[in-house]
N, C-alpha and C. Protein backbone atom coordinates (compact mmCIF):
# COMPACT_ATOMS: atom_id res chain seq x y z
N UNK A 1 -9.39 3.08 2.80
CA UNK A 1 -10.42 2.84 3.79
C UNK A 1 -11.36 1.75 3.27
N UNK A 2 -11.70 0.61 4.11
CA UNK A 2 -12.60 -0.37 3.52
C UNK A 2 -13.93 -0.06 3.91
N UNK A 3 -14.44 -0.20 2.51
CA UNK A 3 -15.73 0.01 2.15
C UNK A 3 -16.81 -0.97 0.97
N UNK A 4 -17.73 -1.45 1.61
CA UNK A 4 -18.21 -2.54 0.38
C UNK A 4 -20.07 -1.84 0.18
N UNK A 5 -20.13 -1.59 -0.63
CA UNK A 5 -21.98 -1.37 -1.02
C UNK A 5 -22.21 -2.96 -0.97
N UNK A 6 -23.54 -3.47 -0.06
CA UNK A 6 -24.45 -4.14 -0.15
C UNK A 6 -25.42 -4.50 -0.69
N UNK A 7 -26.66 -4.15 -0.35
CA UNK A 7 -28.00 -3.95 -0.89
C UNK A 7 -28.97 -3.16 -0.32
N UNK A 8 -29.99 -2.89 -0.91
CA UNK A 8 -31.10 -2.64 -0.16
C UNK A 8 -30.77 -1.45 1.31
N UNK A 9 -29.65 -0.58 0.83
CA UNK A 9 -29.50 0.89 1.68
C UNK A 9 -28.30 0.12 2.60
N UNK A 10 -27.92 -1.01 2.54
CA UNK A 10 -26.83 -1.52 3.29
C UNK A 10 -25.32 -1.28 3.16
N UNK A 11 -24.54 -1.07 3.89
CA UNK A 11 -22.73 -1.07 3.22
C UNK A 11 -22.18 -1.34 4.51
N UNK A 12 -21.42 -1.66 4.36
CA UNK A 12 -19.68 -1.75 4.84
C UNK A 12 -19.18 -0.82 5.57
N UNK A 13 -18.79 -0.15 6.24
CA UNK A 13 -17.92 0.88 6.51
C UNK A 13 -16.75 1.01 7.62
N UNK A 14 -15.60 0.79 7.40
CA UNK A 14 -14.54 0.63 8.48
C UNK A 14 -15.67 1.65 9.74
N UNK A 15 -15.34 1.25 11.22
CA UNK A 15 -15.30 1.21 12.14
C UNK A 15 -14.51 2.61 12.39
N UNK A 16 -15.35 3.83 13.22
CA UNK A 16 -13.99 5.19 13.40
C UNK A 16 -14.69 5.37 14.85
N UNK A 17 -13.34 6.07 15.61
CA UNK A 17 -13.51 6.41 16.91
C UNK A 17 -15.38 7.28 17.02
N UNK A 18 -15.81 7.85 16.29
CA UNK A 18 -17.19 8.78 16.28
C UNK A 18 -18.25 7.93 16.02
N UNK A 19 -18.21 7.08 15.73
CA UNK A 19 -18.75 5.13 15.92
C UNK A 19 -19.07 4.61 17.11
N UNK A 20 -18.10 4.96 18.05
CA UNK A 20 -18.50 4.57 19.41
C UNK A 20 -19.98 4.65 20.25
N UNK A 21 -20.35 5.71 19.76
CA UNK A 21 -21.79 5.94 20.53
C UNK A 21 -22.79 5.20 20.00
N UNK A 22 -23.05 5.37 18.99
CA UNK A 22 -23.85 4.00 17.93
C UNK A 22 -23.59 2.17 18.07
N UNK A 23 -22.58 2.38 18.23
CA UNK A 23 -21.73 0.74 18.39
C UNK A 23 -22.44 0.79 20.15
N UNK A 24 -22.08 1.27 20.18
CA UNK A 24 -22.10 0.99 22.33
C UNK A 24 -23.67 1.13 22.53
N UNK A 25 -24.43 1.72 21.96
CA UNK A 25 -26.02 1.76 21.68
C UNK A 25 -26.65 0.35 21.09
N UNK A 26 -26.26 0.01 19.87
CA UNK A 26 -26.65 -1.19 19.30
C UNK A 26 -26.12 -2.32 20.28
N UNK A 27 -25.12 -2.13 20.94
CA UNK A 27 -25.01 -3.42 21.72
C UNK A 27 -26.04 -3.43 23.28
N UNK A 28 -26.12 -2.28 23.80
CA UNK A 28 -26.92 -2.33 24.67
C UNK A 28 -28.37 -2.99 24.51
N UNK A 29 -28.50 -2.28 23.39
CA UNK A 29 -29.92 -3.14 22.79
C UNK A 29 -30.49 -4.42 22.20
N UNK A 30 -28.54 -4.88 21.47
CA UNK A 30 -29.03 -6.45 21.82
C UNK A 30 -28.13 -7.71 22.94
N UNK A 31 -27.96 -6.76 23.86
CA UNK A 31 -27.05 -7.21 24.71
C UNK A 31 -27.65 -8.31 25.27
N UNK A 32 -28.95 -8.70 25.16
CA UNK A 32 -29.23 -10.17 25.76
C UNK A 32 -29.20 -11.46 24.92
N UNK A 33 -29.75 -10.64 23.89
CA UNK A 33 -29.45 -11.65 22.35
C UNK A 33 -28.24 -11.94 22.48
N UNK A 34 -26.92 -11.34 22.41
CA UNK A 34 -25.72 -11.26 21.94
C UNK A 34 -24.82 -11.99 22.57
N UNK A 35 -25.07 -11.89 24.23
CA UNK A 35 -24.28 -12.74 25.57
C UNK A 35 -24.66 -14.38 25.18
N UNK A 36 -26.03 -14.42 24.58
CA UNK A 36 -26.24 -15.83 24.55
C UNK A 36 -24.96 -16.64 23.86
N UNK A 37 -24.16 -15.73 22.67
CA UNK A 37 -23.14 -16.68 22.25
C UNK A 37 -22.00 -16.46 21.74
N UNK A 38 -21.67 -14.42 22.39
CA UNK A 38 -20.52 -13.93 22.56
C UNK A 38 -20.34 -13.67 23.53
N UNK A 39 -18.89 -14.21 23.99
CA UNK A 39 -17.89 -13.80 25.34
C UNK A 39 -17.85 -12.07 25.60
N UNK A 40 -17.44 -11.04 24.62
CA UNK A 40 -17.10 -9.98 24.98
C UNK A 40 -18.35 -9.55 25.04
N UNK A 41 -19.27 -9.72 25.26
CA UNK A 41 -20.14 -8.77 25.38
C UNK A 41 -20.31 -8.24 27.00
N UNK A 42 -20.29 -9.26 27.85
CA UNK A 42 -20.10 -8.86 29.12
C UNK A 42 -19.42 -7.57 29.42
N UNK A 43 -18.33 -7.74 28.74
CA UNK A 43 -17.36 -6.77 28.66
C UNK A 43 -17.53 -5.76 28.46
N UNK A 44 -18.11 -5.56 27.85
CA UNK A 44 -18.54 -4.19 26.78
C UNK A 44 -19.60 -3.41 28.00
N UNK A 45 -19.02 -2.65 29.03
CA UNK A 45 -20.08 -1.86 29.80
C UNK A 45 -20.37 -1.09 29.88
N UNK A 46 -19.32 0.28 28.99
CA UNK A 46 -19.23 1.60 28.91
C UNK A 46 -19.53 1.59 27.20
N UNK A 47 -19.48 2.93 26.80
CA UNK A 47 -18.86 3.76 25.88
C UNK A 47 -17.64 4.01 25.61
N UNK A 48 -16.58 3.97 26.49
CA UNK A 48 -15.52 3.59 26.79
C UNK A 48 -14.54 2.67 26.28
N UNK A 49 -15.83 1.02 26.80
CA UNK A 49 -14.84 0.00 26.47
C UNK A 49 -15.25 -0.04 24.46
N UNK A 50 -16.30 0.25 24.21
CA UNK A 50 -16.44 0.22 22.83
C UNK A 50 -15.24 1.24 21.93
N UNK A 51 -15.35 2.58 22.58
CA UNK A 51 -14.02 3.20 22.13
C UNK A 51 -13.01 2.70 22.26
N UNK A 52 -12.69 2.07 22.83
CA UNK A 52 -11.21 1.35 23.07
C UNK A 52 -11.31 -0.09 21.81
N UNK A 53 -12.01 -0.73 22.05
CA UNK A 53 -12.38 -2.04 21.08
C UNK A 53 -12.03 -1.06 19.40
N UNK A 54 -12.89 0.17 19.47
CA UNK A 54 -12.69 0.67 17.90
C UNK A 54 -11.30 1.75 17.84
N UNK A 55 -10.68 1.93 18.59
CA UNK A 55 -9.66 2.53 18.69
C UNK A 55 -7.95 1.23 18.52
N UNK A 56 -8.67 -0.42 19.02
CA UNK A 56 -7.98 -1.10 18.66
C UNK A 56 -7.71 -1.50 17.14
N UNK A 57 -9.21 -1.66 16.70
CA UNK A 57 -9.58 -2.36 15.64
C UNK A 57 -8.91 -1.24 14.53
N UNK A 58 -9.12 0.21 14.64
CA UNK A 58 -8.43 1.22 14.01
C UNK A 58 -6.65 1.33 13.75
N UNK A 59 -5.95 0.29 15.08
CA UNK A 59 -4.68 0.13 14.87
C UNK A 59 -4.15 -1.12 14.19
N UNK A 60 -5.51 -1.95 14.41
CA UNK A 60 -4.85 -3.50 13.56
C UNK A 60 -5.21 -3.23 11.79
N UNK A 61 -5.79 -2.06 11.32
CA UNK A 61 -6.35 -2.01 10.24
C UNK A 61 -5.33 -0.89 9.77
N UNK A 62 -4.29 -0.52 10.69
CA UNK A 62 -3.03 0.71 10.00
C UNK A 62 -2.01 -0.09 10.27
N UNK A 63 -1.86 -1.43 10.78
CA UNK A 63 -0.88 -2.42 10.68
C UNK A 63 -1.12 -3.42 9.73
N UNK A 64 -2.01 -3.34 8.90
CA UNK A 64 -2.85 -4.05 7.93
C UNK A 64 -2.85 -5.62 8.61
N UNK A 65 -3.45 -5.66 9.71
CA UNK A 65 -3.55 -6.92 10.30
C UNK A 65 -5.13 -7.21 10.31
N UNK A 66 -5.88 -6.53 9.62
CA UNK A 66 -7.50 -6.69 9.78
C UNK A 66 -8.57 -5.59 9.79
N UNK A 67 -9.58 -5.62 10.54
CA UNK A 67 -10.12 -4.28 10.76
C UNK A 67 -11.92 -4.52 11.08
N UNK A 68 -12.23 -4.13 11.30
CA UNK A 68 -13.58 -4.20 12.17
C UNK A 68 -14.18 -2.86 11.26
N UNK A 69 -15.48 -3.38 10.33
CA UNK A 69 -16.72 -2.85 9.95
C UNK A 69 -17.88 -2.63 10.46
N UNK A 70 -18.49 -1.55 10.58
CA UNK A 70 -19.96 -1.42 10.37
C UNK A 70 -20.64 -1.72 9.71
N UNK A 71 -22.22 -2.63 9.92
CA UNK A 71 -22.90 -2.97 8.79
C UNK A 71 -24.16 -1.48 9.08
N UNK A 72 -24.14 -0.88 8.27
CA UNK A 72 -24.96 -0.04 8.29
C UNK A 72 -26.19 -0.11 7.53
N UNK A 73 -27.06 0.32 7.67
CA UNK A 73 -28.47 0.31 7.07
C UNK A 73 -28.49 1.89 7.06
N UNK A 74 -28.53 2.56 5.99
CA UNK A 74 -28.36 4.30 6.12
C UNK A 74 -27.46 4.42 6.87
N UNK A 75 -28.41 5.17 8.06
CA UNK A 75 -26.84 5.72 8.61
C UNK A 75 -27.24 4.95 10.68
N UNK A 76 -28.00 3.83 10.28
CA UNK A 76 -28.03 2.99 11.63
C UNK A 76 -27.31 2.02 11.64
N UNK A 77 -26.67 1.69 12.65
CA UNK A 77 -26.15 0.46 13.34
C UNK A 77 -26.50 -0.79 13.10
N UNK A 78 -26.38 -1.60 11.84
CA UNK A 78 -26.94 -2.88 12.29
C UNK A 78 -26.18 -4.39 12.66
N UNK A 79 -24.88 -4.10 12.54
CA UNK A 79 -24.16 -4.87 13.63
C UNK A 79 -22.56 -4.53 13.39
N UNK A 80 -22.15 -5.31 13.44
CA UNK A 80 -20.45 -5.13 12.38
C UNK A 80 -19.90 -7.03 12.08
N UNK A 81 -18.82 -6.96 11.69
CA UNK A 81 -17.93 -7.57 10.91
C UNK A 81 -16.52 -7.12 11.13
N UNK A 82 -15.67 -8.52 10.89
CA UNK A 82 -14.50 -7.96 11.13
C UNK A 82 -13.80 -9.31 10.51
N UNK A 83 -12.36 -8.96 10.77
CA UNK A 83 -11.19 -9.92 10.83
C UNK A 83 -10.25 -9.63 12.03
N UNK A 84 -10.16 -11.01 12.48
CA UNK A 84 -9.53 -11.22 13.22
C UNK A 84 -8.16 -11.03 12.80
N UNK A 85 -6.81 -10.61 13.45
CA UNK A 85 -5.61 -11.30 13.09
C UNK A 85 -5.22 -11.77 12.44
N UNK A 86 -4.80 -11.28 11.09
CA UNK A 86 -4.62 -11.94 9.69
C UNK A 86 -3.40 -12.54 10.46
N UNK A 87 -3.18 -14.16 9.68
CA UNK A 87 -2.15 -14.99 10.23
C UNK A 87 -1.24 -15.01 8.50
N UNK A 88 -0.69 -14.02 8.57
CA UNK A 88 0.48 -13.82 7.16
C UNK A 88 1.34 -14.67 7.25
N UNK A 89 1.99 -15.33 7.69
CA UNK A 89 2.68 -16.17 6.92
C UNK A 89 2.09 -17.50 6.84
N UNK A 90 0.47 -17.88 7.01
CA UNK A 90 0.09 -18.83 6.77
C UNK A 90 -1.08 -18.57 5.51
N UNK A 91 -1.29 -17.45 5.82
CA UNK A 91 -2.29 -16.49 4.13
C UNK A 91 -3.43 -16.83 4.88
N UNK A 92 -4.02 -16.81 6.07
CA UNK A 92 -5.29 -17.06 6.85
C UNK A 92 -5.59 -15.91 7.72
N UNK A 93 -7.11 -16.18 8.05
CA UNK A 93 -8.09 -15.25 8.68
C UNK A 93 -9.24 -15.74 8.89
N UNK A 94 -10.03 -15.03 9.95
CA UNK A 94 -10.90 -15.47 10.27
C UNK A 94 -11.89 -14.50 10.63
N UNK A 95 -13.08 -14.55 10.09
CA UNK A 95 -13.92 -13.45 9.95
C UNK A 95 -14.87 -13.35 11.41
N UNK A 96 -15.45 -12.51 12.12
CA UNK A 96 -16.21 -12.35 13.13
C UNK A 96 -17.43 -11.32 12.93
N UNK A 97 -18.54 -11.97 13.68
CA UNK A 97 -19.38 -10.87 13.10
C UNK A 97 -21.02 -11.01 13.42
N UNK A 98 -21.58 -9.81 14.29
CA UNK A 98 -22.96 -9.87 14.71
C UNK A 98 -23.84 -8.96 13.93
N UNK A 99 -24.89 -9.25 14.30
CA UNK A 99 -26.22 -8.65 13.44
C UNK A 99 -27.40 -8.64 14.63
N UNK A 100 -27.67 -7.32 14.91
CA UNK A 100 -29.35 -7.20 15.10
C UNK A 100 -29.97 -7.68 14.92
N UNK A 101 -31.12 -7.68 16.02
CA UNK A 101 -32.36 -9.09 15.44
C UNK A 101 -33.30 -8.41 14.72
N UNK A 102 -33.62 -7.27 14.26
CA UNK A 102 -34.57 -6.73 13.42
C UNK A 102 -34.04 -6.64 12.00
N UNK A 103 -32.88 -6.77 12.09
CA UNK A 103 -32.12 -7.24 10.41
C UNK A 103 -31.59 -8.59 10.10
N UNK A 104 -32.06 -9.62 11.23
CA UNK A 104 -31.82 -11.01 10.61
C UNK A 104 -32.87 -11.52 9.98
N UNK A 105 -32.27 -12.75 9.27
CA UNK A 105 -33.34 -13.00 8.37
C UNK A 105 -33.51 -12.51 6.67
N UNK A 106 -32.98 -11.85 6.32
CA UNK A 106 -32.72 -10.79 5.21
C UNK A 106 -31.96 -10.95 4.17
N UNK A 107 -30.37 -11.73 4.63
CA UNK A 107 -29.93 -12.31 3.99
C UNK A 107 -28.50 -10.98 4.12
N UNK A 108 -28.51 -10.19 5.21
CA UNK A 108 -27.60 -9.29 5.21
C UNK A 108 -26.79 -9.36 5.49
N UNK A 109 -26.54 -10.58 6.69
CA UNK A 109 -25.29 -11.38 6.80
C UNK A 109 -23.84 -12.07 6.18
N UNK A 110 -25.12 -12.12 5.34
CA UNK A 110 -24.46 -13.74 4.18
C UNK A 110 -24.37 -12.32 3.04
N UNK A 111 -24.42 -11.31 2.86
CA UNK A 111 -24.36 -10.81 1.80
C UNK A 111 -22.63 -9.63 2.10
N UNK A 112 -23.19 -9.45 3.79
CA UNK A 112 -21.46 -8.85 4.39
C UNK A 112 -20.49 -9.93 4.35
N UNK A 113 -20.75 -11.01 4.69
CA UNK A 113 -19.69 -12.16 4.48
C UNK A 113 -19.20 -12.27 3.18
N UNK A 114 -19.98 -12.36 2.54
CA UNK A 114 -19.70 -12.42 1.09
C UNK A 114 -18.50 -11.91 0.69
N UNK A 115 -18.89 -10.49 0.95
CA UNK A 115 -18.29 -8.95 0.50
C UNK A 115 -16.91 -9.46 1.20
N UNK A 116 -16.99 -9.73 2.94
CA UNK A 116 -15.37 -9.26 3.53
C UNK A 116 -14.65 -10.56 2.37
N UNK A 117 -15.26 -11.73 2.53
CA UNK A 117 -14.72 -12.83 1.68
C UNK A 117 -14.00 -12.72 0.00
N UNK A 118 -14.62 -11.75 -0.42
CA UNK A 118 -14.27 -11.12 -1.48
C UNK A 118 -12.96 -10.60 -1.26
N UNK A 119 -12.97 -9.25 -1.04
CA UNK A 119 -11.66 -8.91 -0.24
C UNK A 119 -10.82 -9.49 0.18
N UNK A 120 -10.81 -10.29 0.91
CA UNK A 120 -9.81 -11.65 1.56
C UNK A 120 -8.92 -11.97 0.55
N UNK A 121 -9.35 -12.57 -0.42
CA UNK A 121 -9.23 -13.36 -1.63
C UNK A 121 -8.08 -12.06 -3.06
N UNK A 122 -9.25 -11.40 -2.51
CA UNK A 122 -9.38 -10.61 -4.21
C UNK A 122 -8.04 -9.19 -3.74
N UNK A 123 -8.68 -8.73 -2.40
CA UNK A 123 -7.82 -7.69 -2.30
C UNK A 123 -6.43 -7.82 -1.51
N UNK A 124 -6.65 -8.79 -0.46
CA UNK A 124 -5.68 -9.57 0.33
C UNK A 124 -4.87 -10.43 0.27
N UNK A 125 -5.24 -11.06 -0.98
CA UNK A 125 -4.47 -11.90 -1.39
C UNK A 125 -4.06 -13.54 -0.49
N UNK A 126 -5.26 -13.30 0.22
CA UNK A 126 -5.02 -14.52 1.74
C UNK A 126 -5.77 -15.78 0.93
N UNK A 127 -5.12 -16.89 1.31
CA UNK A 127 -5.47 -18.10 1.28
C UNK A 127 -6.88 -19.12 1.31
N UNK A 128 -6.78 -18.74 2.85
CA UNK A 128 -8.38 -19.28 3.59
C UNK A 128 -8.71 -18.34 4.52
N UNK A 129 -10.11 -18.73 4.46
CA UNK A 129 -10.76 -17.54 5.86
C UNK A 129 -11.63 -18.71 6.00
N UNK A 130 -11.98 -18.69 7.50
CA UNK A 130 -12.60 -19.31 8.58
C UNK A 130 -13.47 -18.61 9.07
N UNK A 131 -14.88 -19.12 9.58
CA UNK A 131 -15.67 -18.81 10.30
C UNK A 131 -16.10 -19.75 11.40
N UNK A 132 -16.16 -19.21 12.43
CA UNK A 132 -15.80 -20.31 13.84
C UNK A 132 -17.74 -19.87 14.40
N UNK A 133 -18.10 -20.90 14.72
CA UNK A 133 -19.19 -20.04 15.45
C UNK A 133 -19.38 -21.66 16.41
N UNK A 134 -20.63 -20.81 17.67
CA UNK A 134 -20.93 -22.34 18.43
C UNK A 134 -21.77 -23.30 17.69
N UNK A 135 -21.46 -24.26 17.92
CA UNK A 135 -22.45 -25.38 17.58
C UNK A 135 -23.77 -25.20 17.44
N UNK A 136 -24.52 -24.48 18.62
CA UNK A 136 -25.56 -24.21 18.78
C UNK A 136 -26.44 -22.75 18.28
N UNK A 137 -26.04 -22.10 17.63
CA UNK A 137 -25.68 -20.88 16.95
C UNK A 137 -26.37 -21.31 14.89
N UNK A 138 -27.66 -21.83 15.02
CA UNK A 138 -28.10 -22.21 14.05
C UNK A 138 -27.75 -20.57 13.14
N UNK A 139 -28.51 -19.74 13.26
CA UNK A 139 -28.45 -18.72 12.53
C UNK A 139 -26.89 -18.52 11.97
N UNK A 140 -25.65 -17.86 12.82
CA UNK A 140 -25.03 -18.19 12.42
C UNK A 140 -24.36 -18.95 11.38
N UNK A 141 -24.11 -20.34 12.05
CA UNK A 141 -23.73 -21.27 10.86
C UNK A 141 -24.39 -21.29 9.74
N UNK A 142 -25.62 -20.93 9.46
CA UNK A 142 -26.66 -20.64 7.94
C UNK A 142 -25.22 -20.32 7.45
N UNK A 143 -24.78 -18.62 7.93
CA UNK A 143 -23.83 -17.92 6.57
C UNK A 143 -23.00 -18.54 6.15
N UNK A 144 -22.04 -19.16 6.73
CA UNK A 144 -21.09 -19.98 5.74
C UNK A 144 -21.38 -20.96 5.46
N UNK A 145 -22.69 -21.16 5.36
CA UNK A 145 -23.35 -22.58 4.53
C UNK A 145 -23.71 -22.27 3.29
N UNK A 146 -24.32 -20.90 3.68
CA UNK A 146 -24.99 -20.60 2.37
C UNK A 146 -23.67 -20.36 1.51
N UNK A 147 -22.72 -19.67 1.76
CA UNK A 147 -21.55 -19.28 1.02
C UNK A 147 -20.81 -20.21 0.35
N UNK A 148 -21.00 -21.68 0.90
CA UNK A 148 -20.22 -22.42 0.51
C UNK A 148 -18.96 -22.91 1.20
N UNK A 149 -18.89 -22.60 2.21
CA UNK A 149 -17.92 -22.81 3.09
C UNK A 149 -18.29 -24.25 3.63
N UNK A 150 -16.70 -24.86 3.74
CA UNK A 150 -16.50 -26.33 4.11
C UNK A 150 -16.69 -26.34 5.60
N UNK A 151 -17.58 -26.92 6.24
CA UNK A 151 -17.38 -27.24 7.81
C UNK A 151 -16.47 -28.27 7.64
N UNK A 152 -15.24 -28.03 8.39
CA UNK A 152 -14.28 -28.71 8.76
C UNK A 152 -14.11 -29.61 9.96
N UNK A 153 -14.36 -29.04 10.91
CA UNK A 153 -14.15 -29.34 12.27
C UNK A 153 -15.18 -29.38 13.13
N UNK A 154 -15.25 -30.03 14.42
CA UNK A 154 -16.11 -29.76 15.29
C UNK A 154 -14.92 -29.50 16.74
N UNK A 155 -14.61 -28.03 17.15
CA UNK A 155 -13.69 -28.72 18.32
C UNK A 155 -14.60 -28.90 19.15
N UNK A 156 -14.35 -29.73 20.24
CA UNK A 156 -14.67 -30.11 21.18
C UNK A 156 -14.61 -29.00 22.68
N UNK A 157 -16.08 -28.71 22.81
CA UNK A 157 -15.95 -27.56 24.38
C UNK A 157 -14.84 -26.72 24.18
N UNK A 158 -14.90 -25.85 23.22
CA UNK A 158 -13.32 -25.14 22.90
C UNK A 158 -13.76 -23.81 22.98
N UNK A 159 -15.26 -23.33 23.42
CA UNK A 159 -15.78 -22.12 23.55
C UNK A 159 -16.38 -22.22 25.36
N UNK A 160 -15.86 -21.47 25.93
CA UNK A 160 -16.20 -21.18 26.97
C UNK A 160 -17.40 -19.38 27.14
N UNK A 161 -18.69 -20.24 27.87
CA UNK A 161 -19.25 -18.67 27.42
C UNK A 161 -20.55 -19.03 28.42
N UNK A 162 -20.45 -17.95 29.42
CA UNK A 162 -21.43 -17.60 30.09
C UNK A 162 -21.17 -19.05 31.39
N UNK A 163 -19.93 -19.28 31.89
CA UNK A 163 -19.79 -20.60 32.32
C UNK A 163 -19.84 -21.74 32.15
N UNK A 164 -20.26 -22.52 30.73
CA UNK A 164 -20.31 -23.43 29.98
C UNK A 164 -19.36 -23.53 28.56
N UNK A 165 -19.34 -24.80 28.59
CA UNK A 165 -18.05 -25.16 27.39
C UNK A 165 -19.19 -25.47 25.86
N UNK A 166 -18.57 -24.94 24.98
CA UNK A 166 -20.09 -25.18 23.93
C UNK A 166 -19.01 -25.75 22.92
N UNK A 167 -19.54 -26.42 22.22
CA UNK A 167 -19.09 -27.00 20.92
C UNK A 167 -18.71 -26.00 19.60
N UNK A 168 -17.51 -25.77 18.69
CA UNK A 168 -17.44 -24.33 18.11
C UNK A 168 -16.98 -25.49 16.69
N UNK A 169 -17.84 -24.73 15.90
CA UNK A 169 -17.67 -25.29 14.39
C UNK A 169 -17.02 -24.49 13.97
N UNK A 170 -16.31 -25.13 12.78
CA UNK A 170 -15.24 -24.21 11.82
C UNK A 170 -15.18 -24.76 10.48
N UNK A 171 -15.68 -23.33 10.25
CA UNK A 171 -16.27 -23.42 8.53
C UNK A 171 -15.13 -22.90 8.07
N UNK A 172 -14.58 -23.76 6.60
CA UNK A 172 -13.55 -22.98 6.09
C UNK A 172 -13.63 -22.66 4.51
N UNK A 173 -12.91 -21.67 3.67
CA UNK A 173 -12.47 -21.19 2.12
C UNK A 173 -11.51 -21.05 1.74
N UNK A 174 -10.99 -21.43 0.99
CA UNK A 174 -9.77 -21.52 -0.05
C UNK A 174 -10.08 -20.80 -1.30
N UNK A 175 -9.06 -20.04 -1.07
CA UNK A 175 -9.15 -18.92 -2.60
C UNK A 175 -9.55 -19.47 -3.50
N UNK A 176 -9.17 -21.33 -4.17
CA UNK A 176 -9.28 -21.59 -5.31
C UNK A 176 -10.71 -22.16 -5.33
N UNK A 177 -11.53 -22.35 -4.95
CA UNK A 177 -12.58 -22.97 -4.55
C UNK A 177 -13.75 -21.31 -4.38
N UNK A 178 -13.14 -20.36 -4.24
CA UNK A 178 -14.73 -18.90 -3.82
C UNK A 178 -14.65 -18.60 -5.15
N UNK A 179 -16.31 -18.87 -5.11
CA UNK A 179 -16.63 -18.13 -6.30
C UNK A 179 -17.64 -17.07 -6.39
N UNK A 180 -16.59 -15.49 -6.79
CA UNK A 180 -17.57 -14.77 -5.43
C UNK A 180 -19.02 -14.12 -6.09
């Protein structure tokens, strides 16, 4: 089961179906923050669709294809983390991942990134991991700046969100290059 200690009362904790009510709570609450520059959040209207999202994330993490964390503060919600679709026969991944606005700022971000990045590398044995975020998404892009991650790319309108095409940067790491 993946699990990383943080700091300051913070950790890691895989994502379980009894999660749902907390997960589907924390998003309601920053559901206006959150639409500004994630697609699924619309989505997300029940308790339901969050059980289903952690009931997925629970099958890509027993196919060892990834897995979706809780960032917890005790025993509250303060956003999650994940991997996308490990791409195995290329040794790549790509990390995803929101935070509450009463825990940004803190450095709790960049300290879960860290951690899944660790793992990647150390326990996964994967190549590169990517972090994609919009252009406009200052906070964001901070974490894989601070980490050291190469901005690579700029695609072009390659994020569609809220009816507009936004510009999506892609920060990247190479095993031989993290120094964690």
């Amino acid at each position: 089961m993946f699990t990383a200690t943080l700091r300051d009362g913070f950790a890691l904790r895989l994502m379980e179906e009894r999660h749902a009510p907390a997960l589907f709570a924390a998003v309601e609450r920053e559901r206006l923050h959150l639409r500004e520059w994630l697609a699924w959040v619309d989505a997300t209207r029940a308790e339901d669709d969050t059980l289903a999202f952690i009931r997925s994330a629970l099958e890509q993490y027993a196919a060892g294809n990834g897995f979706a964390a809780g960032i917890w503060n005790q025993s509250r919600l303060a956003g999650t983390i994940g991997l996308h679709k490990i791409d195995w026969i290329n040794r790549r991944v790509e990390i995803g991942y929101w935070l509450a606005r009463e825990f940004a700022g803190r450095g709790v971000m960049t300290d879960a990134c860290r951690a899944v990045t660790t793992h990647c590398f150390e326990e996964l044995g994967l190549h590169r991991v990517e972090i994609r975020c919009a252009a406009g998404n200052a906070r964001s892009a901070g974490v894989p700046k601070r980490l050291g991650f190469v901005l690579e790319a700029t695609l072009r309108e390659a994020h569609l969100l809220n009816g507009n095409f936004h510009d999506l940067l892609v920060f990247a790491m190479l095993a031989q290059n993290w120094i964690a």
